[in-house]
Structures are given as structure tokens and as C-alpha cells.
N, C-alpha and C. Protein backbone atom coordinates (compact mmCIF):
# COMPACT_ATOMS: atom_id res chain seq x y z
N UNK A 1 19.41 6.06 1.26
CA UNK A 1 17.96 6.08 1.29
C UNK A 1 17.46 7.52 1.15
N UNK A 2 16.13 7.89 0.02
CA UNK A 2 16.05 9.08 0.01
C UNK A 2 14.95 9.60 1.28
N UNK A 3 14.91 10.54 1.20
CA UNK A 3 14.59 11.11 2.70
C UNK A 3 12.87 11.94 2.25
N UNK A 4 12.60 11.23 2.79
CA UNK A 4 10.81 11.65 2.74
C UNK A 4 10.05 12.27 4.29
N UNK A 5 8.52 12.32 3.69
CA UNK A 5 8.15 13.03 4.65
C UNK A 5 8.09 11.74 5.93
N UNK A 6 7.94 10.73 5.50
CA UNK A 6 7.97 9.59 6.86
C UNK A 6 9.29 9.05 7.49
N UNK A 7 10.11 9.80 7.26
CA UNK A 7 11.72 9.28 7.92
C UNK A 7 12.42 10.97 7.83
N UNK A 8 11.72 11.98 7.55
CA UNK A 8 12.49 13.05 7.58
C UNK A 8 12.47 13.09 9.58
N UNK A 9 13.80 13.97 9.60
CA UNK A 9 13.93 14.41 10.91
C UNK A 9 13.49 14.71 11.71
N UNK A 10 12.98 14.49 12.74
CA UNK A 10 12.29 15.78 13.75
C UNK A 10 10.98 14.92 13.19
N UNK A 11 10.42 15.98 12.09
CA UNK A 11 9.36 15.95 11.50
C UNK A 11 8.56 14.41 12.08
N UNK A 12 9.35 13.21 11.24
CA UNK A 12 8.58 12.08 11.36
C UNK A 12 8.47 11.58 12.81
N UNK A 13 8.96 12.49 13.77
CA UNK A 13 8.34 11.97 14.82
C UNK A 13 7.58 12.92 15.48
N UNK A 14 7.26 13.92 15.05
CA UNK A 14 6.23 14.60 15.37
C UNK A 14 4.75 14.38 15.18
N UNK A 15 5.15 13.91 13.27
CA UNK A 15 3.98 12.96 13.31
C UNK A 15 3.63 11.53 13.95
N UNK A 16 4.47 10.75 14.32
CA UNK A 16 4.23 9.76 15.02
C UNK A 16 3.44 9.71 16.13
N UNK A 17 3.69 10.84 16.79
CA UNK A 17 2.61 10.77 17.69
C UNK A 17 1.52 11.28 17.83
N UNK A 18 1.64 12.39 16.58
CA UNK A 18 0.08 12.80 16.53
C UNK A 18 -0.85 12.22 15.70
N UNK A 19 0.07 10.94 14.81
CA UNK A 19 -0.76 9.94 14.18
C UNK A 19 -1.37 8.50 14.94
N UNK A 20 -0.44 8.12 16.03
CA UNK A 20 -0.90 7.59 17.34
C UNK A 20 -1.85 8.08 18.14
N UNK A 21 -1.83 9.30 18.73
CA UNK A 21 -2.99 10.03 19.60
C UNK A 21 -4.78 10.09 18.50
N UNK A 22 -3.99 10.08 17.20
CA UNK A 22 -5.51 10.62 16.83
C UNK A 22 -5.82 9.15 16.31
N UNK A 23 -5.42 8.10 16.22
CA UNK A 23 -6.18 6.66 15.54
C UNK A 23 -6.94 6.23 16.83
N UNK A 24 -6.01 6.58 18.24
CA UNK A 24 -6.61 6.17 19.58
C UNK A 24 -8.01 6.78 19.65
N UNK A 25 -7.82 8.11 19.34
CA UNK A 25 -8.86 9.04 19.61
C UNK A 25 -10.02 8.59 18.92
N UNK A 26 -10.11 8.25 17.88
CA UNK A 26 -11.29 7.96 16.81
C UNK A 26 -11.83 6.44 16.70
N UNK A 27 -10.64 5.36 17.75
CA UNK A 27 -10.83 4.58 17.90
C UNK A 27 -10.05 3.30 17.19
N UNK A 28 -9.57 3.96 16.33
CA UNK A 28 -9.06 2.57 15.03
C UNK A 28 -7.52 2.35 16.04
N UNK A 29 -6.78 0.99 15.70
CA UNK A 29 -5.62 0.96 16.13
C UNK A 29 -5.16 -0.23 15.41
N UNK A 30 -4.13 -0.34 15.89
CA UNK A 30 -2.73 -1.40 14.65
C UNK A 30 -2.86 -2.40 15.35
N UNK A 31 -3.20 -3.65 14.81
CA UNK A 31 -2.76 -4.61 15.02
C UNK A 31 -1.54 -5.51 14.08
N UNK A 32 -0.52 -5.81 14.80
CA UNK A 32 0.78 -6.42 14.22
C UNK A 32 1.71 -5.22 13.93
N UNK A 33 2.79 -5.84 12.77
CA UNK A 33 3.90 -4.94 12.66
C UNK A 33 4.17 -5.20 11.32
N UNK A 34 4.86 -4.37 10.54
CA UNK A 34 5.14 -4.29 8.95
C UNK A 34 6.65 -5.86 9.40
N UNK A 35 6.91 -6.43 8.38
CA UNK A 35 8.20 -7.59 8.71
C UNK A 35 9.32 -6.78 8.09
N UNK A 36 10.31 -6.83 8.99
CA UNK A 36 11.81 -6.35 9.12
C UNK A 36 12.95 -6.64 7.40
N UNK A 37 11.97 -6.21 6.15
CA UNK A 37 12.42 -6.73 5.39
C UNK A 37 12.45 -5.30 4.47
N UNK A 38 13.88 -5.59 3.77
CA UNK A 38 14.05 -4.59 2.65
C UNK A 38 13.25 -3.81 1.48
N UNK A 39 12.94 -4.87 1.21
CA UNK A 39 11.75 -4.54 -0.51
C UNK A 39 10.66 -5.38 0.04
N UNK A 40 9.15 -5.32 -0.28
CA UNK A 40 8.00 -5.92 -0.29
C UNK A 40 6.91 -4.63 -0.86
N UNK A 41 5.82 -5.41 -1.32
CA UNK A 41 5.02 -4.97 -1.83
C UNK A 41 3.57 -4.76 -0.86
N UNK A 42 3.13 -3.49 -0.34
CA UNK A 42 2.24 -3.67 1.03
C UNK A 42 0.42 -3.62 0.75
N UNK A 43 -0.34 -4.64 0.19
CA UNK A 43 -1.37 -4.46 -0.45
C UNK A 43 -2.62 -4.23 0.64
N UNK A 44 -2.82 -3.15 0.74
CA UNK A 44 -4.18 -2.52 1.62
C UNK A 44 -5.17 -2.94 1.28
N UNK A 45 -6.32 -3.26 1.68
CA UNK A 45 -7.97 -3.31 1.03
C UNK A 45 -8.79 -3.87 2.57
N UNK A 46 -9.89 -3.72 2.38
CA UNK A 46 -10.45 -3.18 1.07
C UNK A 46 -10.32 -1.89 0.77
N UNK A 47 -10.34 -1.09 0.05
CA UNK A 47 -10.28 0.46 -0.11
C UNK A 47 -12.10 0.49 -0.20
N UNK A 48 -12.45 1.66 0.19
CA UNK A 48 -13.95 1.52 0.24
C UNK A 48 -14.53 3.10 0.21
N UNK A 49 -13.39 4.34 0.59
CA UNK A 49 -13.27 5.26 1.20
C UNK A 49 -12.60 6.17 0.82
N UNK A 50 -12.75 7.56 0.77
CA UNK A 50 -11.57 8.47 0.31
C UNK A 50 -11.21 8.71 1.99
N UNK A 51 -11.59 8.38 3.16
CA UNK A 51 -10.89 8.44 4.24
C UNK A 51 -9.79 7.47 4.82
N UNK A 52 -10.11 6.07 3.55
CA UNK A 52 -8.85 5.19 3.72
C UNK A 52 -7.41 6.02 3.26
N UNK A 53 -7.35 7.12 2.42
CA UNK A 53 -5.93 7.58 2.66
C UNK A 53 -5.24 8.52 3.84
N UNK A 54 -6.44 8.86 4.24
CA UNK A 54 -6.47 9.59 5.54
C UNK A 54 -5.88 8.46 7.14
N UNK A 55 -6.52 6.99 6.67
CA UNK A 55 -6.26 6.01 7.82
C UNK A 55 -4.74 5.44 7.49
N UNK A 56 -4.38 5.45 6.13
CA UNK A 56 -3.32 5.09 5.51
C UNK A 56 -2.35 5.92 6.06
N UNK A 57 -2.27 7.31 5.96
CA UNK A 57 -1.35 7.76 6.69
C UNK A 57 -0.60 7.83 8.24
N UNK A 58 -2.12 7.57 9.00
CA UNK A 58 -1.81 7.63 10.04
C UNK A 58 -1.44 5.90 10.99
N UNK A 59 -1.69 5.41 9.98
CA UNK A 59 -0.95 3.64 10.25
C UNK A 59 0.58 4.11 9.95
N UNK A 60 0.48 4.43 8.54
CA UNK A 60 1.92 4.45 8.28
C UNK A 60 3.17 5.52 9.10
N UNK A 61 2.47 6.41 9.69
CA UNK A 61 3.51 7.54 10.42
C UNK A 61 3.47 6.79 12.11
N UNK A 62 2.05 5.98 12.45
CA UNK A 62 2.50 5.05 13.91
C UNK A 62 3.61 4.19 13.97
N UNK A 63 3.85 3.51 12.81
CA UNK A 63 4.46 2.60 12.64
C UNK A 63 6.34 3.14 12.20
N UNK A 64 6.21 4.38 11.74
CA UNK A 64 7.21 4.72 10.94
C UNK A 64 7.62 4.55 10.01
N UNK A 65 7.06 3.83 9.01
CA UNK A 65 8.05 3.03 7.84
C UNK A 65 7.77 4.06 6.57
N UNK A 66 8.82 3.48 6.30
CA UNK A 66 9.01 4.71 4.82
C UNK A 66 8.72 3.85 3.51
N UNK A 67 7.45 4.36 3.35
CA UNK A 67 6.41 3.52 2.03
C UNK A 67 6.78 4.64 0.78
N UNK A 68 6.14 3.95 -0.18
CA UNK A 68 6.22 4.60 -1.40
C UNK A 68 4.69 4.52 -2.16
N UNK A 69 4.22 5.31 -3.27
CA UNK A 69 3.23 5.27 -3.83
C UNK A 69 3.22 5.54 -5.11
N UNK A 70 2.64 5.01 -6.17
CA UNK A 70 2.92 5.35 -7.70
C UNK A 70 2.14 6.42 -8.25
N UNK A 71 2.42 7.40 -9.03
CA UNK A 71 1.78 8.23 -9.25
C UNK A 71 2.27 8.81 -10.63
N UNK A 72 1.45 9.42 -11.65
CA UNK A 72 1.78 9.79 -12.83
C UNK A 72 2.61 10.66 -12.98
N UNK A 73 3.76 10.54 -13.77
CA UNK A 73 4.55 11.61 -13.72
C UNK A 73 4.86 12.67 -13.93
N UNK A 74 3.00 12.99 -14.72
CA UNK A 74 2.73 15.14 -14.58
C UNK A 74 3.17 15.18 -13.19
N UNK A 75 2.86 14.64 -12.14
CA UNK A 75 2.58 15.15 -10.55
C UNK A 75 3.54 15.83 -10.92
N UNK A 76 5.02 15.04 -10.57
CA UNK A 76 6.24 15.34 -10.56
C UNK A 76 7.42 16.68 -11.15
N UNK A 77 6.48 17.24 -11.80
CA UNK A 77 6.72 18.12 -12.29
C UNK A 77 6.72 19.30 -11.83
N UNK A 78 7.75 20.16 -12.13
CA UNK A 78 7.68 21.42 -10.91
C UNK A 78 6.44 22.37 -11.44
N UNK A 79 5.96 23.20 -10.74
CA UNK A 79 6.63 23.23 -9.38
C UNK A 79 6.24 22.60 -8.05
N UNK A 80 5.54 21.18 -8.54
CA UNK A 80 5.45 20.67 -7.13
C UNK A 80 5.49 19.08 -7.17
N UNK A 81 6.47 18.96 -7.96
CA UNK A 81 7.09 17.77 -8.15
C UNK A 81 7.75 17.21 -6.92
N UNK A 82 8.62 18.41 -6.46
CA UNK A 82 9.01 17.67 -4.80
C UNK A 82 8.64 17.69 -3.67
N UNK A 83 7.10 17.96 -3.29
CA UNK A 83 6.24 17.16 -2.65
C UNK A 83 5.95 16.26 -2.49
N UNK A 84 5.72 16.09 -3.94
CA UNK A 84 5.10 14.38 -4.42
C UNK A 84 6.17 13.50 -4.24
N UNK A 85 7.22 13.86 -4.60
CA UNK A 85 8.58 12.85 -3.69
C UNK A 85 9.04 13.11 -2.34
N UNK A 86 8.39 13.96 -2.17
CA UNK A 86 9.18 13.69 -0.52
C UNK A 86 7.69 12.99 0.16
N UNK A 87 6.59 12.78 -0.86
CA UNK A 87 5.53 12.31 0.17
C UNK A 87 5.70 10.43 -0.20
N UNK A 88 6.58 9.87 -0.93
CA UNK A 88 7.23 9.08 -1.37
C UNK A 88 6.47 8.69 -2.61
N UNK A 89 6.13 9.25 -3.55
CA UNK A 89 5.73 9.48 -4.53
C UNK A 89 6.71 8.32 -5.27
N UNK A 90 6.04 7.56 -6.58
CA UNK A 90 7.31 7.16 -7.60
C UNK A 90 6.81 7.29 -8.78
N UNK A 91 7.86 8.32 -9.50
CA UNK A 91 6.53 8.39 -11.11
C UNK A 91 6.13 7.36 -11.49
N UNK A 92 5.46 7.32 -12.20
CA UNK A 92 5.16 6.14 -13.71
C UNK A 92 4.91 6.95 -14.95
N UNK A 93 5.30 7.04 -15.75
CA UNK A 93 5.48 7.53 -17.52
C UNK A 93 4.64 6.36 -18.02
N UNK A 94 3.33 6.90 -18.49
CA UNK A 94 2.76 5.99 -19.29
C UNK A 94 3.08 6.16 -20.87
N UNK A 95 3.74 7.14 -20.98
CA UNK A 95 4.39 7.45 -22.48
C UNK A 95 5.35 6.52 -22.59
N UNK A 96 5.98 6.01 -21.75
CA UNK A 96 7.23 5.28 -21.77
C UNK A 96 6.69 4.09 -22.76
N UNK A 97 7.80 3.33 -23.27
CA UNK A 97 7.43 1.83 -23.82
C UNK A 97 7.47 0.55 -23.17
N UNK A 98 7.82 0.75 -22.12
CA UNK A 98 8.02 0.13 -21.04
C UNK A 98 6.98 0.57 -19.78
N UNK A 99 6.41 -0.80 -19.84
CA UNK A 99 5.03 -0.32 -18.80
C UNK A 99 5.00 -0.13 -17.80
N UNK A 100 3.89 0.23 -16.71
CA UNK A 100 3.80 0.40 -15.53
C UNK A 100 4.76 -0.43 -14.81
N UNK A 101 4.43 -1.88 -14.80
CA UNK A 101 4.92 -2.97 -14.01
C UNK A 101 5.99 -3.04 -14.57
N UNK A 102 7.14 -3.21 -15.46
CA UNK A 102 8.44 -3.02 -15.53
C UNK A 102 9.27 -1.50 -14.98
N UNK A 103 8.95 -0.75 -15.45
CA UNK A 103 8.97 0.80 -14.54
C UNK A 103 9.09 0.12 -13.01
N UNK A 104 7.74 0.05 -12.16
CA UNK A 104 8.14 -0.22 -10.87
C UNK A 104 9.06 -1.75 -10.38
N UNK A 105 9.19 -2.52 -11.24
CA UNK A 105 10.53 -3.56 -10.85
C UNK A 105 11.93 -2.52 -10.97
N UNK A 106 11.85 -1.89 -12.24
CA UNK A 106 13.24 -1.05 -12.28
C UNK A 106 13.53 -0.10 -11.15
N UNK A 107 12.50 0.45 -10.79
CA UNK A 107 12.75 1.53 -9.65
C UNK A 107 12.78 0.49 -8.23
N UNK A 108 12.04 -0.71 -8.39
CA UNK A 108 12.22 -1.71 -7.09
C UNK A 108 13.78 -1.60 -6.95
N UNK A 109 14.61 -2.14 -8.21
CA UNK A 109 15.62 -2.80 -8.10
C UNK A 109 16.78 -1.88 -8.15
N UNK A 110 16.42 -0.99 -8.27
CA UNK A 110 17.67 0.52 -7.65
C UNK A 110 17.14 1.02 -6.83
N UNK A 111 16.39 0.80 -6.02
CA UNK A 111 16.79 1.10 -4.58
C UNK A 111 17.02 0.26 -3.86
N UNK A 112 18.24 0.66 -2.29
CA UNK A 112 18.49 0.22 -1.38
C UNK A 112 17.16 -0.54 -0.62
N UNK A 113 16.06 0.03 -0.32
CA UNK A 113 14.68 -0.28 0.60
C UNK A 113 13.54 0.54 -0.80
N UNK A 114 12.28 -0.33 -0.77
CA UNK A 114 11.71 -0.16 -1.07
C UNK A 114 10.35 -0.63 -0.59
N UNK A 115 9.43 -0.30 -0.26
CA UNK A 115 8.10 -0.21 0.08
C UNK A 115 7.24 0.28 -0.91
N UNK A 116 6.50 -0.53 -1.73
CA UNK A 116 5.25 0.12 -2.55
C UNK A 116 3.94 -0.34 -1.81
N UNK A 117 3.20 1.06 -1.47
CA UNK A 117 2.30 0.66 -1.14
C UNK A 117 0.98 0.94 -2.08
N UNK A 118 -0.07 -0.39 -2.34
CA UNK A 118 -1.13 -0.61 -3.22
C UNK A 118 -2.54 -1.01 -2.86
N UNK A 119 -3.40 -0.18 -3.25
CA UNK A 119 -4.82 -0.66 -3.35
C UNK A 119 -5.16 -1.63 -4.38
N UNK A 120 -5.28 -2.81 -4.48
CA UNK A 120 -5.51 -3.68 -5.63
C UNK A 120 -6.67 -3.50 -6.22
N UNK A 121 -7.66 -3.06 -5.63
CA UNK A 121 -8.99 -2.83 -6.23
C UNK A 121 -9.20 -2.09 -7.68
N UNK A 122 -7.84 -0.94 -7.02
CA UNK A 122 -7.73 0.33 -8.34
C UNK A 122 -8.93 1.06 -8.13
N UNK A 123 -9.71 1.02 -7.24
CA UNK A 123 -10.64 2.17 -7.01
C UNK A 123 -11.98 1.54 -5.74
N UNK A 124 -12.15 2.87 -4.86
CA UNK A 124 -13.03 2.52 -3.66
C UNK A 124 -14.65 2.12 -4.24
N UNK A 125 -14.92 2.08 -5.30
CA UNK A 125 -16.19 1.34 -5.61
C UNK A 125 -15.71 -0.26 -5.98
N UNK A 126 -17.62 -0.42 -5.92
CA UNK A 126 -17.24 -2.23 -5.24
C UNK A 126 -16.76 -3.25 -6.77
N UNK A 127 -15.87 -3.75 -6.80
CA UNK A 127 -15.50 -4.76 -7.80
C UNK A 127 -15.46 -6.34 -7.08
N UNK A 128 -15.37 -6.82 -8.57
CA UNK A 128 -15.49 -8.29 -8.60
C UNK A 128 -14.26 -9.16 -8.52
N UNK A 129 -13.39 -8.23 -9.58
CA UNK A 129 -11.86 -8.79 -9.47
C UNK A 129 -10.88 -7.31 -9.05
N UNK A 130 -9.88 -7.72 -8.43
CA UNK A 130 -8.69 -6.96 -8.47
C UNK A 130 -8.09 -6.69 -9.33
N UNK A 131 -7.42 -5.63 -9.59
CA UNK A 131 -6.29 -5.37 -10.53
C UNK A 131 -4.66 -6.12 -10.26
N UNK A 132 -4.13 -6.63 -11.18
CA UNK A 132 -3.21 -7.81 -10.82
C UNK A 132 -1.78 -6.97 -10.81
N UNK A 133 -1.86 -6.03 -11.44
CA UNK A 133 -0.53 -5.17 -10.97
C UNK A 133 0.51 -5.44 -9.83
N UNK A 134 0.26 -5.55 -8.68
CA UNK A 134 0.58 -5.45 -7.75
C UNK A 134 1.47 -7.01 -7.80
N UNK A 135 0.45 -7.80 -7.94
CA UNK A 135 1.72 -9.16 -8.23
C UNK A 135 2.15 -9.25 -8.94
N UNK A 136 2.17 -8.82 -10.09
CA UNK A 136 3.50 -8.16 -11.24
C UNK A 136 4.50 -8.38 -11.00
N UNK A 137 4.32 -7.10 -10.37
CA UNK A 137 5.51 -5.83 -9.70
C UNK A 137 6.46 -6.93 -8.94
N UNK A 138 5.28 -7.59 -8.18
CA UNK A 138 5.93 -8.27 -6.38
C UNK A 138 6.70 -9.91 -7.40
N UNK A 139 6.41 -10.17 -8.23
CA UNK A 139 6.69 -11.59 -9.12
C UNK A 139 8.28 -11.03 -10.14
N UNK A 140 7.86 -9.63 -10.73
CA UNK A 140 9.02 -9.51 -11.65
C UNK A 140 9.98 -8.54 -10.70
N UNK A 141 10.29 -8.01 -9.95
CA UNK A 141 11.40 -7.91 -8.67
C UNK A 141 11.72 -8.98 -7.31
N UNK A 142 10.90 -10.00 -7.84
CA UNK A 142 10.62 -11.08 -6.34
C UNK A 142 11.14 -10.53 -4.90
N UNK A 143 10.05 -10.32 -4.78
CA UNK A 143 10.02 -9.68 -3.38
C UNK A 143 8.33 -10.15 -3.02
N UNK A 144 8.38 -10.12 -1.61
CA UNK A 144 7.14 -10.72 -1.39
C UNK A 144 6.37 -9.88 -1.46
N UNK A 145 4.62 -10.49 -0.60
CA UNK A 145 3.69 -9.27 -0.77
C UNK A 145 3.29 -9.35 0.95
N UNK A 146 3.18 -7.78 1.01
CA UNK A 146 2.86 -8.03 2.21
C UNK A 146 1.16 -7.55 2.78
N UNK A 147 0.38 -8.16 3.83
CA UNK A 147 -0.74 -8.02 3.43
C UNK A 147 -1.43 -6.93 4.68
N UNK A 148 -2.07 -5.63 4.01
CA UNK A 148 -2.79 -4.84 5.19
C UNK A 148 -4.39 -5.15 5.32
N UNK A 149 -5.18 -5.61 6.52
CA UNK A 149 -6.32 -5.66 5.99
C UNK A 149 -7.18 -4.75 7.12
N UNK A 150 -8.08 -4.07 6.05
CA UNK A 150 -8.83 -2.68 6.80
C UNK A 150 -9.77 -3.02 7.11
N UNK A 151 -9.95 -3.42 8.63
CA UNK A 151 -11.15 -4.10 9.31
C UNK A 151 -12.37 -2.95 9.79
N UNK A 152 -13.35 -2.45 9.15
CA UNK A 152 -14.06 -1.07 9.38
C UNK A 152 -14.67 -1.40 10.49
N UNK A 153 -15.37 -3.00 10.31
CA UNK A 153 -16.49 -3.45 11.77
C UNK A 153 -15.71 -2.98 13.14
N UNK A 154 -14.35 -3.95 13.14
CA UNK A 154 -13.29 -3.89 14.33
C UNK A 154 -12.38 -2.77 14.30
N UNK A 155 -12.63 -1.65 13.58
CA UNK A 155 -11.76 -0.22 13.39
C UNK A 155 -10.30 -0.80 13.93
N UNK A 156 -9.70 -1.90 12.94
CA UNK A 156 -8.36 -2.00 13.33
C UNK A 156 -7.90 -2.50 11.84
N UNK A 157 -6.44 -2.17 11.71
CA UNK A 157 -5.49 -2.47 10.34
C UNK A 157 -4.81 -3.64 10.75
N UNK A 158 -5.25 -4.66 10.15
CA UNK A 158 -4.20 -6.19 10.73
C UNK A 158 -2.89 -5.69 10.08
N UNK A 159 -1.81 -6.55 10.18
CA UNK A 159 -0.15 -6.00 9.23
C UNK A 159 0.48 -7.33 9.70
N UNK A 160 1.28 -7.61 8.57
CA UNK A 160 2.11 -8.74 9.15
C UNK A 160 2.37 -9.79 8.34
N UNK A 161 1.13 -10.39 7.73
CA UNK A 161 0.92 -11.46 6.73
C UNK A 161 2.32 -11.59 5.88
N UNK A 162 2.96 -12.10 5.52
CA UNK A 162 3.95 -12.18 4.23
C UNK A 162 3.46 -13.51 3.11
N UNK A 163 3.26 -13.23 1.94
CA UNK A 163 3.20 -14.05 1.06
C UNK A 163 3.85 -14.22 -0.17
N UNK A 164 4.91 -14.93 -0.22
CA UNK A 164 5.81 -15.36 -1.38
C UNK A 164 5.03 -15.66 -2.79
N UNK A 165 4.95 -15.06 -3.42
CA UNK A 165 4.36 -15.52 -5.12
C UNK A 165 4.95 -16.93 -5.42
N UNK A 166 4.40 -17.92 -6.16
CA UNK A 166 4.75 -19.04 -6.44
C UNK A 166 4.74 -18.60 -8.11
N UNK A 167 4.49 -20.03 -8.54
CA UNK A 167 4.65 -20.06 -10.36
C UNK A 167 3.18 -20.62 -10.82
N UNK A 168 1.87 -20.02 -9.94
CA UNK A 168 0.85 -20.16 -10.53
C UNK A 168 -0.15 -19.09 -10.02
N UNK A 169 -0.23 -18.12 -10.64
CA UNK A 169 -1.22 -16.71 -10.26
C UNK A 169 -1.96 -17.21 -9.79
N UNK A 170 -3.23 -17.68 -10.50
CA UNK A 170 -4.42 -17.86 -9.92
C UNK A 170 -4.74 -18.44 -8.47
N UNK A 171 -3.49 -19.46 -8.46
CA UNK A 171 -3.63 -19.83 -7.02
C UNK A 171 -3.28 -19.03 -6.05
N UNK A 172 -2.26 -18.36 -6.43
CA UNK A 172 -1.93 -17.08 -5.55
C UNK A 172 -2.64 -15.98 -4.86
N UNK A 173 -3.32 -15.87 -6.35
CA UNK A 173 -4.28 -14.72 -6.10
C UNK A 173 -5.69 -14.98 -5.20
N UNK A 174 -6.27 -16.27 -5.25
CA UNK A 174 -7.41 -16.86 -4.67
C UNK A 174 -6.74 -17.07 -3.11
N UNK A 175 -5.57 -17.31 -2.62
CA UNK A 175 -5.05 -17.53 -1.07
C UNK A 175 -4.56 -15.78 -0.75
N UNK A 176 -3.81 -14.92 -1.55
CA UNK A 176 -4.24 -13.31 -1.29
C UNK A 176 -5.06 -12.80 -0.86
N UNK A 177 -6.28 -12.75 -1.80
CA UNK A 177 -8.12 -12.47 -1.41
C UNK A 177 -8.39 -13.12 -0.38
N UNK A 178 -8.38 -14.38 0.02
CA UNK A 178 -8.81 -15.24 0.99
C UNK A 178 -8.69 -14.09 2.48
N UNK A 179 -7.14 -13.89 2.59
CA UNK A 179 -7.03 -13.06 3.97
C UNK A 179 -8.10 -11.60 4.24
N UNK A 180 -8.86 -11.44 3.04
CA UNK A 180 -9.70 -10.40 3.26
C UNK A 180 -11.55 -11.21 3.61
N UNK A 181 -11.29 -12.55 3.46
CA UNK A 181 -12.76 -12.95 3.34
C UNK A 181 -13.66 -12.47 4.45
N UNK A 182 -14.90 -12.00 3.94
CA UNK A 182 -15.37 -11.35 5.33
C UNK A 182 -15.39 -10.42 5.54
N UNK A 183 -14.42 -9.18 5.48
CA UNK A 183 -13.76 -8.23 6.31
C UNK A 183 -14.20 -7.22 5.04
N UNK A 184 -14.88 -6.25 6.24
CA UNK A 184 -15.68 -4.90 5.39
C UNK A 184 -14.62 -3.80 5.93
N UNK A 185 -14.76 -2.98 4.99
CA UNK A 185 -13.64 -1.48 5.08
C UNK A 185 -14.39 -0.38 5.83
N UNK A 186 -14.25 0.93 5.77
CA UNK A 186 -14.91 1.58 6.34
C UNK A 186 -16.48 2.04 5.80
N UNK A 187 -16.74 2.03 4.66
CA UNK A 187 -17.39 1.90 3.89
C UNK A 187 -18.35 0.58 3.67
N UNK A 188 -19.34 0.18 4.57
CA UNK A 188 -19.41 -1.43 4.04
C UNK A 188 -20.00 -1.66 2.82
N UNK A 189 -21.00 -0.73 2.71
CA UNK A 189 -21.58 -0.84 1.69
C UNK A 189 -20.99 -0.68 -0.08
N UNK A 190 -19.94 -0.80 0.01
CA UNK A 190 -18.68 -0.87 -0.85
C UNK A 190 -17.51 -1.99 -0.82
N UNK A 191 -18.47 -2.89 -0.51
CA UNK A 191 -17.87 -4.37 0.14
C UNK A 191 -17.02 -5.04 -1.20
N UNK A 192 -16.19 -5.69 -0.71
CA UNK A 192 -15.22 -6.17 -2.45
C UNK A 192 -16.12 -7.62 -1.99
N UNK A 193 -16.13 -7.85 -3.40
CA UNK A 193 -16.71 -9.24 -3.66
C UNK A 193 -15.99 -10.18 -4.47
N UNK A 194 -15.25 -10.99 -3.38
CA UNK A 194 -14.42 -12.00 -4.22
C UNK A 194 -14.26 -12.73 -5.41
N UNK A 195 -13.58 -13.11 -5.92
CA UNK A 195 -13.90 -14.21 -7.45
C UNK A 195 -14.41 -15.24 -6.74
N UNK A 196 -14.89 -15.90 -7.93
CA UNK A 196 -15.86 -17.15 -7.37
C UNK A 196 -14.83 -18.26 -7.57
N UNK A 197 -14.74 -19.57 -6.92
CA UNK A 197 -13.69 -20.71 -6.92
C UNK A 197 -14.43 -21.71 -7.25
């Protein structure tokens, strides 16, 4: 397993608790636990906020788990290419011929553990539909999806949900969304607005 900033030594438990003390402090806190499983796909929303990566981190260093994030593969490039991987960075080459969503099944499926973590929205202003990427990814490496939902009213991150992809998207995708019905981000006024059924 490669060694990032959320499982490095020492380090990741230094942050652990100063990512615990300060969610207490501000009020937000975890409800549930990530599931004890190798590969899954961890879909956050609503995104609403450029302070949801700020809450993102500090869920993810309470909890400990060593997530991953996709990112273009200028980042990667020195000289500060290994930041962006030790912050669990995973390129994507859009030059490649081989797209986004095959790229991240290939990198799913050589590694030992994998965690991608995704905003489906594809951006904190308010949309109508999601970007479907994410069940791609979670359909062409089968691995499940796992579901975070950013409760802004109740300043708490539910975790826990697991949902197996079947062999019909749409239905999938309409019982996915469902676990967010309701539920405003920090941002409300940047509320996601479901597909219509």
C-alpha cells in the first residue's frame, strides 16, 4: 500500500486528532463508519462549498482511511507532483485514448486497497443531474458505492450506506440520489435538485 498523507506515520495521527478536536469545535461530527472493505467508490454530496474540502478532510483524517482523489496529470508533475500523491492524488491523462473511467478501473484494479473519493455533482453550483462517472468507475471495476451525505442543517456527515450497482443505471441512479432527498450541504442555497421520476 502506498503511503500517503492519511496513513503516513506519526503524522496521520497527529492529524487525527486535530481533525477530531476541530469538527467538535465548530460543531459538525461523524455519524457511522466507512465499511471494512477493500475497493469502493465514496460519493460525497451535496458539494455546495469550497469549505466542503476543508470538511472532507477533516472526516477523512477522524476516521483514518486512506482515500484517493482524481486529478489531472499536469498536477503530477514535478516539481510538485509528489504532494499531489502523497495527498492521494490519482492522475487522469486526458490525452490518453483511453478515458477517464477506464484509467480509474485500471488504477482500481492494481491496487491492493483503493478508495476513490467523488463529488458527483462535478461542481458546488446547483445542478439538475449528476455526473455519472462515478458509477462507471464503481460498475466497470465492480466494487460498490459507498454513500457520504453532507447534512449542513444537522452539521453532521452520515457514512456507511453501501450500494451494489445492478444491470440498470437509471434505477440505480434514482435509489443513489434518493439517500440525499432533502438534505442541504453547507451552502443551502446551492441545494442539488433531483431528477424528476
Amino acid at each position: 500500500m502506498k503511503t500517503t498523507i492519511f496513513n503516513a506515520p506519526i503524522l496521520s495521527g497527529i492529524f487525527h486528532h486535530i481533525a477530531k478536536s476541530t469538527l467538535g469545535a465548530i460543531g459538525w461530527h461523524v455519524d457511522g463508519q466507512l465499511p471494512d472493505l477493500p475497493k469502493f467508490i465514496l460519493v460525497g454530496a451535496p458539494h455546495t462549498s469550497n469549505w466542503d474540502f476543508v470538511l472532507f478532510l477533516g472526516v477523512i483524517f477522524t476516521l483514518r482511511a486512506n482515500v484517493g482523489f482524481m486529478g489531472k496529470a499536469e498536477l503530477f508533475n514535478n516539481p510538485f507532483g509528489w504532494f499531489f500523491r502523497w495527498c492521494g492524488g490519482v492522475p487522469v491523462d486526458r490525452s490518453k485514448s483511453t478515458g477517464l473511467v477506464d484509467q480509474m478501473v485500471q488504477a482500481c484494479r492494481a491496487a491492493e486497497r483503493f478508495i476513490l473519493v467523488i463529488a458527483p455533482e462535478g461542481t458546488r453550483h446547483r445542478v439538475v443531474e449528476w455526473k455519472r462517472g462515478f458509477y462507471h468507475i464503481a460498475k466497470g471495476a465492480r466494487i460498490p458505492i459507498v454513500i457520504a451525505v453532507v447534512d449542513g442543517k444537522h452539521k453532521t456527515v452520515r457514512l456507511g450506506q453501501v450500494f451494489q450497482p445492478t444491470e440498470n443505471m437509471e434505477a440505480d441512479m434514482k435509489t443513489i440520489q434518493g439517500f440525499f432527498t432533502g438534505v442541504v450541504g453547507i451552502n443551502p442555497r446551492r441545494k442539488y435538485i433531483p431528477l424528476k421520476t
